[in-house]
PDB file of N, CA and C in Angstrom:
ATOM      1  N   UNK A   1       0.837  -1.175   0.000  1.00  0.00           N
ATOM      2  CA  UNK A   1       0.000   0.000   0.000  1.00  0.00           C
ATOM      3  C   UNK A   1       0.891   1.250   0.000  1.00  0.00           C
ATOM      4  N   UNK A   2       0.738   2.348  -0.911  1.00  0.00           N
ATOM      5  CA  UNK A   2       0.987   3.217  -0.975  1.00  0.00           C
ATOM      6  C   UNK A   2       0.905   4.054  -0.038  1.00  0.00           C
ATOM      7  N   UNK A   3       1.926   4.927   0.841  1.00  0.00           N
ATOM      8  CA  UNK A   3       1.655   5.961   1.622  1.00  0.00           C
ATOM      9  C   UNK A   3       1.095   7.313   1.364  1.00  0.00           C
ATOM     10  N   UNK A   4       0.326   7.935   2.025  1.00  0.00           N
ATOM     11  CA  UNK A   4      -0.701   8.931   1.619  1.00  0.00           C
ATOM     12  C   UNK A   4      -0.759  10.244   2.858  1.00  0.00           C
ATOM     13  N   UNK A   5      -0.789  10.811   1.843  1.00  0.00           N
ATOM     14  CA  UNK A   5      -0.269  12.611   3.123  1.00  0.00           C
ATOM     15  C   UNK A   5      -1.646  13.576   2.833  1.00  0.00           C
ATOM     16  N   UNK A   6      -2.317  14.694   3.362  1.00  0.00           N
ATOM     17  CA  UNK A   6      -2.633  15.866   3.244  1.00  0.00           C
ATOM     18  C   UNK A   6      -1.528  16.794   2.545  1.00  0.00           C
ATOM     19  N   UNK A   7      -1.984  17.071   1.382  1.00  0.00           N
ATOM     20  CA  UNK A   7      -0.498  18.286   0.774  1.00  0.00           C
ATOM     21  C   UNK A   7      -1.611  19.276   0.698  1.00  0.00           C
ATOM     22  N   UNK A   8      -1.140  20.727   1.447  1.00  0.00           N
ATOM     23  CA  UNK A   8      -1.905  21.749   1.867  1.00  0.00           C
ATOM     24  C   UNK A   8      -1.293  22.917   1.275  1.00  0.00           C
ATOM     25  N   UNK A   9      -2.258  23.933   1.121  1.00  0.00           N
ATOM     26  CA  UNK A   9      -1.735  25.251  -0.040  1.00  0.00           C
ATOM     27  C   UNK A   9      -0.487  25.939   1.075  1.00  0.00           C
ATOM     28  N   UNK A  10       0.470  26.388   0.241  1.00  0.00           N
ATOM     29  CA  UNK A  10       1.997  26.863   0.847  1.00  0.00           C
ATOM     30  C   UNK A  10       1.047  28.473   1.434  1.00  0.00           C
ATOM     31  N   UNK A  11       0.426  28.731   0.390  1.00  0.00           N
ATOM     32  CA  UNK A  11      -0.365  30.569   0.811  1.00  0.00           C
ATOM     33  C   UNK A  11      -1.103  30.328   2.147  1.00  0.00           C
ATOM     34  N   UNK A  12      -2.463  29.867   2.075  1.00  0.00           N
ATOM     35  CA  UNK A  12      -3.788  29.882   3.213  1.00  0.00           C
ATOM     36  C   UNK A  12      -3.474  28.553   3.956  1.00  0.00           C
ATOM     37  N   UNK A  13      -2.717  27.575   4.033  1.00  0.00           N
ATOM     38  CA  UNK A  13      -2.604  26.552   4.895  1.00  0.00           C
ATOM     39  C   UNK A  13      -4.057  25.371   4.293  1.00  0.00           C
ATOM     40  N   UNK A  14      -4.523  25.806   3.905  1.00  0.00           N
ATOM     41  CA  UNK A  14      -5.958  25.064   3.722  1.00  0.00           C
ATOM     42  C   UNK A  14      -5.495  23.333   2.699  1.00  0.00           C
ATOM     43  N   UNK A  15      -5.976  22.219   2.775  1.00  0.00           N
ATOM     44  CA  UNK A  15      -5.883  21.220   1.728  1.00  0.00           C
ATOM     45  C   UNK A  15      -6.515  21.480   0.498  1.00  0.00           C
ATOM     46  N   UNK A  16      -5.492  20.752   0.088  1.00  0.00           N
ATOM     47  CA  UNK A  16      -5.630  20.917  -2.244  1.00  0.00           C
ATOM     48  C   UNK A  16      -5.702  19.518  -2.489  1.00  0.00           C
ATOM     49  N   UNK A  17      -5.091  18.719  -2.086  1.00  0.00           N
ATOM     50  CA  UNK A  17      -5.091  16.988  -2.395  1.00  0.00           C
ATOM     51  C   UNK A  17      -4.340  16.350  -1.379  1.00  0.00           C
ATOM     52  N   UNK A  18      -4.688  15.006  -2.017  1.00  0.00           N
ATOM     53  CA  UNK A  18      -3.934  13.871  -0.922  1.00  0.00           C
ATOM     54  C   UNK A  18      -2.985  13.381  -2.151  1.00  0.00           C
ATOM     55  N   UNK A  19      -1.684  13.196  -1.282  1.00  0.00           N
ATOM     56  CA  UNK A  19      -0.147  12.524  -1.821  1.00  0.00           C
ATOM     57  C   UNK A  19      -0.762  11.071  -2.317  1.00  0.00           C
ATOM     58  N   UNK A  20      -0.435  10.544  -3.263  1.00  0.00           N
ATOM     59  CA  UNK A  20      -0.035   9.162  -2.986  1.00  0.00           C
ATOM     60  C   UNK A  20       1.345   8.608  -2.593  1.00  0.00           C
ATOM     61  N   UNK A  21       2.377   9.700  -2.531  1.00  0.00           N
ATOM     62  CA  UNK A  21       4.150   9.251  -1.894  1.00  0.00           C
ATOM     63  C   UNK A  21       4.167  10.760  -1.182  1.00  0.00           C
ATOM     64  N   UNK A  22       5.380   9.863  -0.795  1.00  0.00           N
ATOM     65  CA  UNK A  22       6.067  11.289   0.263  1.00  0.00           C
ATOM     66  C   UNK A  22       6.200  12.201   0.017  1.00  0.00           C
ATOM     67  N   UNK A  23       6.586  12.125  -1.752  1.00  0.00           N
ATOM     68  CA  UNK A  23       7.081  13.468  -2.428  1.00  0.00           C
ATOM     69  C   UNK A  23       6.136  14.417  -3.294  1.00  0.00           C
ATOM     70  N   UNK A  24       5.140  14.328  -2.112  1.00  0.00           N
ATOM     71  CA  UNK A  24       3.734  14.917  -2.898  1.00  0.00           C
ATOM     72  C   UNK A  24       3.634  15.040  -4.641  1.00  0.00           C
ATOM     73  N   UNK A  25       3.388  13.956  -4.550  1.00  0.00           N
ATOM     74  CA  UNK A  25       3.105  13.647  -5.950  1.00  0.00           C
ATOM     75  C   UNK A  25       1.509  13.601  -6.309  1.00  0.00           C
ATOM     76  N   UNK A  26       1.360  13.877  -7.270  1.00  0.00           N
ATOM     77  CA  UNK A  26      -0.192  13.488  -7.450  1.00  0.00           C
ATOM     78  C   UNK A  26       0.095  12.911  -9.078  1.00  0.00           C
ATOM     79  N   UNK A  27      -1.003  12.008  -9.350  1.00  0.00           N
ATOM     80  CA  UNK A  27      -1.128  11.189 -10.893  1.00  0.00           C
ATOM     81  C   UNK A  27      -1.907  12.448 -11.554  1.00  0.00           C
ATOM     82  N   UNK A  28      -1.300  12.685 -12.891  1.00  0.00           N
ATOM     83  CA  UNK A  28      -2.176  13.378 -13.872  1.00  0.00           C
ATOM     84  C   UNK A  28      -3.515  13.090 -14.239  1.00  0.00           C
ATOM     85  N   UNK A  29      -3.873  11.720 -14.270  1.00  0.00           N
ATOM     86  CA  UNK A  29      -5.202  11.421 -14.486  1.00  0.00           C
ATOM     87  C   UNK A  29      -6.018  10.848 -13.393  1.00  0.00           C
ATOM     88  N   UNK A  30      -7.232  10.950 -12.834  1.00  0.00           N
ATOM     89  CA  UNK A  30      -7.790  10.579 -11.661  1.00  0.00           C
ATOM     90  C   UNK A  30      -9.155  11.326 -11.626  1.00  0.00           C
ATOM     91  N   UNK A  31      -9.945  11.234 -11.599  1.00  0.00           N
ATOM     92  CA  UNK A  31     -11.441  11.818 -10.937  1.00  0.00           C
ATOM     93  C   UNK A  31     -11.315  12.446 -10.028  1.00  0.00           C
ATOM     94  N   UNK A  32     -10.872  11.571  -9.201  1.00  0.00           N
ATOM     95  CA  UNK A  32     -10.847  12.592  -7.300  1.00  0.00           C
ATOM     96  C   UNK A  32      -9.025  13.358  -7.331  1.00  0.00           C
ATOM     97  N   UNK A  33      -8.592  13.661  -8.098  1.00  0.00           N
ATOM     98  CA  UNK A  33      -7.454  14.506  -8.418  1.00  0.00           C
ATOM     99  C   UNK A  33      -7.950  15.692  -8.976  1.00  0.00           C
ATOM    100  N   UNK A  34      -7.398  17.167  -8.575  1.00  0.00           N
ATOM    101  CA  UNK A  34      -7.336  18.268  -8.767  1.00  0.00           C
ATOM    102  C   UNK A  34      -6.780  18.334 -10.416  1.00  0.00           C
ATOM    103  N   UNK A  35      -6.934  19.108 -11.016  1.00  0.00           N
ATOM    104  CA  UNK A  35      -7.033  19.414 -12.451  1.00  0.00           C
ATOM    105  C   UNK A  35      -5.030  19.968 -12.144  1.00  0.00           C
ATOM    106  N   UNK A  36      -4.483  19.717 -13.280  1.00  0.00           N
ATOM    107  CA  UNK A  36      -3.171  20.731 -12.741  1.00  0.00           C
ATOM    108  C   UNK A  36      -3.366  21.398 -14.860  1.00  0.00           C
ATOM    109  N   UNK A  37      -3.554  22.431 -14.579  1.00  0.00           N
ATOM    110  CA  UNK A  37      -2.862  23.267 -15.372  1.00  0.00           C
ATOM    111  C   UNK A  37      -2.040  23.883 -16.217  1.00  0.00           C
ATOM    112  N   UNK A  38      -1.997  24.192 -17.655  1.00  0.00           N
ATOM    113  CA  UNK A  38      -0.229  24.530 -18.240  1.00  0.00           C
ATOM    114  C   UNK A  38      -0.563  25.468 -18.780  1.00  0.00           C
ATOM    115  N   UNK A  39       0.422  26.347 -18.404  1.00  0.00           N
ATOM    116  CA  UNK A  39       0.652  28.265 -19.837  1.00  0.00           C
ATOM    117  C   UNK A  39       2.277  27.924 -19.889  1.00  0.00           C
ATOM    118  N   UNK A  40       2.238  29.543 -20.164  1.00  0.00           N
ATOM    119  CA  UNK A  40       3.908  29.587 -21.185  1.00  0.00           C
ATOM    120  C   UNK A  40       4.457  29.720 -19.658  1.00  0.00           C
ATOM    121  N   UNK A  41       3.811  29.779 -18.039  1.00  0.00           N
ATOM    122  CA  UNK A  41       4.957  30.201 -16.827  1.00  0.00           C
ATOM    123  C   UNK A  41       4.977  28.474 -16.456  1.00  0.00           C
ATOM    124  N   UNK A  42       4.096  27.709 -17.252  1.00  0.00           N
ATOM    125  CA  UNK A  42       4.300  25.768 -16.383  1.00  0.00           C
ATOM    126  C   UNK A  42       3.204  25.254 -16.161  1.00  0.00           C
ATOM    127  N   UNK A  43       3.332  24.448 -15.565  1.00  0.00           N
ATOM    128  CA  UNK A  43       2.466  23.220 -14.794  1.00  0.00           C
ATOM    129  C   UNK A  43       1.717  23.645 -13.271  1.00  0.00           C
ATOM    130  N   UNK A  44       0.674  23.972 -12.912  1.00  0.00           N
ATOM    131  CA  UNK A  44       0.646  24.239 -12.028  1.00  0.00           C
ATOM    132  C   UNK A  44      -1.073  23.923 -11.741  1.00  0.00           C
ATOM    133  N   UNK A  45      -1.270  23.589 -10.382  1.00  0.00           N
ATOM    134  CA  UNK A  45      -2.625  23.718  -9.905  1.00  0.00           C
ATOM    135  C   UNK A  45      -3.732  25.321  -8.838  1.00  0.00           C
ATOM    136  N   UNK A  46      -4.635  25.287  -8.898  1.00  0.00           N
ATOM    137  CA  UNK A  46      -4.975  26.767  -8.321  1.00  0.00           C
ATOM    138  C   UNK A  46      -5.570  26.525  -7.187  1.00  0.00           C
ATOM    139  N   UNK A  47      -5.558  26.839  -6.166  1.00  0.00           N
ATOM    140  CA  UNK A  47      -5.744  26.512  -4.733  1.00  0.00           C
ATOM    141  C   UNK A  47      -6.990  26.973  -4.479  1.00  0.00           C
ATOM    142  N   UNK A  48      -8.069  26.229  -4.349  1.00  0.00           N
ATOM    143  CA  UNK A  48      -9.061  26.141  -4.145  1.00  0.00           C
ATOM    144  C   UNK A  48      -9.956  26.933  -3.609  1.00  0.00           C
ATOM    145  N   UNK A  49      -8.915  27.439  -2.436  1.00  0.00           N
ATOM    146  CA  UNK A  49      -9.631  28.130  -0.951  1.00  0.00           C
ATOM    147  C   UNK A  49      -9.644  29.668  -1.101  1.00  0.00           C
ATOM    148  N   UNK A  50      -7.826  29.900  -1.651  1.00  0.00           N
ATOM    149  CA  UNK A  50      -7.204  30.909  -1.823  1.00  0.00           C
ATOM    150  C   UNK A  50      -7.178  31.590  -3.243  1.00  0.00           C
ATOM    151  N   UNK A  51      -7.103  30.502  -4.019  1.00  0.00           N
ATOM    152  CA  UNK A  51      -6.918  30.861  -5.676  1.00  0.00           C
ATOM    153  C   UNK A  51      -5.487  30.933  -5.983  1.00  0.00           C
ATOM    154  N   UNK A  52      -4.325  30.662  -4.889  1.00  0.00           N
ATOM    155  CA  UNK A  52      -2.888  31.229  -5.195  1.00  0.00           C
ATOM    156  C   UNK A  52      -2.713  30.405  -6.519  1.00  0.00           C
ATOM    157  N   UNK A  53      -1.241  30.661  -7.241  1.00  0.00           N
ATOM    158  CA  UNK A  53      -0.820  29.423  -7.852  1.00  0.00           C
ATOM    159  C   UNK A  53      -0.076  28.501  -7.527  1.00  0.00           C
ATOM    160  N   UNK A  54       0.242  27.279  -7.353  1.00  0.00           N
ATOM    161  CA  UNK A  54       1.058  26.004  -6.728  1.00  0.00           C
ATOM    162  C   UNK A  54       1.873  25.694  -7.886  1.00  0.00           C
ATOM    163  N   UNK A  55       3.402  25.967  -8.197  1.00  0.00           N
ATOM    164  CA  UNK A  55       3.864  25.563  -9.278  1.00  0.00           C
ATOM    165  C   UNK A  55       3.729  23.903  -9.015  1.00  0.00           C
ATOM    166  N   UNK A  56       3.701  23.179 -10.148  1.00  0.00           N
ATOM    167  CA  UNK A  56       4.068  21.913 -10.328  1.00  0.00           C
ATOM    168  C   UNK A  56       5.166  21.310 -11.003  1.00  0.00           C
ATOM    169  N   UNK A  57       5.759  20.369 -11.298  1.00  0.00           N
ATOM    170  CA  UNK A  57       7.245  19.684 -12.034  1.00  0.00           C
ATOM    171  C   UNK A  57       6.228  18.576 -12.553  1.00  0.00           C
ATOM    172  N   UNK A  58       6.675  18.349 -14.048  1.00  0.00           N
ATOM    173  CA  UNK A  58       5.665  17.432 -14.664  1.00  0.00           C
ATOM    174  C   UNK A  58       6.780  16.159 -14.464  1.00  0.00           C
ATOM    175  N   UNK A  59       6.802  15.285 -14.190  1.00  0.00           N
ATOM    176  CA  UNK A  59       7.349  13.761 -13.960  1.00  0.00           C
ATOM    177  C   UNK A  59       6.911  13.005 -14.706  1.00  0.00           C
ATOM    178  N   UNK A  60       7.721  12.120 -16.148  1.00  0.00           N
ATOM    179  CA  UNK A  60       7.016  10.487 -16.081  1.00  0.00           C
ATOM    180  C   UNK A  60       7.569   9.946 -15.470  1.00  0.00           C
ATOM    181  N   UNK A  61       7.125   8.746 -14.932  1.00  0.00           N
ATOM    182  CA  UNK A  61       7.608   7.851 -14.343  1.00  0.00           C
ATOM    183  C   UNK A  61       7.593   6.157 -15.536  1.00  0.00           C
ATOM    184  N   UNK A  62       7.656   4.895 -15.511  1.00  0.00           N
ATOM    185  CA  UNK A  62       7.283   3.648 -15.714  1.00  0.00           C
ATOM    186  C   UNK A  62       6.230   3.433 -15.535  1.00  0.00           C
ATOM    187  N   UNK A  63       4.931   4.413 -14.622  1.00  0.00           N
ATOM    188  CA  UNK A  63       3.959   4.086 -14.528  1.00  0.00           C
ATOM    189  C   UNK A  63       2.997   5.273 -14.643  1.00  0.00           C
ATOM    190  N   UNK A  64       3.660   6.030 -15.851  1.00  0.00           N
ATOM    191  CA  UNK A  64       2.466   7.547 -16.232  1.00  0.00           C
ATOM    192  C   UNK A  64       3.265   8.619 -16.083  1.00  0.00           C
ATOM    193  N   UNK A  65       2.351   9.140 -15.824  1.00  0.00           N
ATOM    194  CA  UNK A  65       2.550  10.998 -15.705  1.00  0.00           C
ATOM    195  C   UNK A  65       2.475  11.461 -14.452  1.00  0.00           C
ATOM    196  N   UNK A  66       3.115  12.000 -13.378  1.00  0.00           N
ATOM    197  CA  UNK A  66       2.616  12.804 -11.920  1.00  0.00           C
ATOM    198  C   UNK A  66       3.314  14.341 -12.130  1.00  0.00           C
ATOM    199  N   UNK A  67       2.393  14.912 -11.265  1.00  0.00           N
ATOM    200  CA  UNK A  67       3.103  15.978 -11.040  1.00  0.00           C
ATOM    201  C   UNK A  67       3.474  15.893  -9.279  1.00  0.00           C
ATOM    202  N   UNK A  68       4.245  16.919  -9.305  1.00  0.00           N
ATOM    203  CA  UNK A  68       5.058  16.895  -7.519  1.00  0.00           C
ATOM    204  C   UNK A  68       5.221  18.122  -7.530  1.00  0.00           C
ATOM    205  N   UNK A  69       4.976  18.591  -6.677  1.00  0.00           N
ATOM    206  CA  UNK A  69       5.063  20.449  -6.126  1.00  0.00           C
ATOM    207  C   UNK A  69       6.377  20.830  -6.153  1.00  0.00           C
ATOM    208  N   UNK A  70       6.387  21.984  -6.643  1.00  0.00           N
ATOM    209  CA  UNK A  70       7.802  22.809  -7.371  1.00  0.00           C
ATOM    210  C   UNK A  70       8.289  23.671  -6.330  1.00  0.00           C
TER     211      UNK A  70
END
């Protein structure tokens, strides 16, 4: 089983998603996953509570696409 965290906005403290690894990663594709975002500044998701922006780092891995907080 995969380990699983609260990853919470860096701005308002408030939760944006749950990790599936340590290294707050989230999978690009998922239903109950937050949408992440791309322009010409990156990858990024918009914080729900606050609206800030959360940069993201786009990752493949052997098993897809994740992003992990920048």
């Amino acid at each position: 089983m995969l380990p699983t965290h609260d990853v919470d906005c860096r701005y308002c403290g408030e939760f944006v998603f749950t990790s599936l690894s340590v290294d707050d990663e989230l999978p690009a594709e998922g239903p109950t996953f937050p949408k992440v975002r791309s322009d010409k500044e990156g990858d990024y998701l918009l914080c729900p509570h606050c609206g800030h922006r959360m940069a993201m780092k786009r990752i493949t891995t052997d098993k897809g696409v994740v992003f992990r907080t920048a």
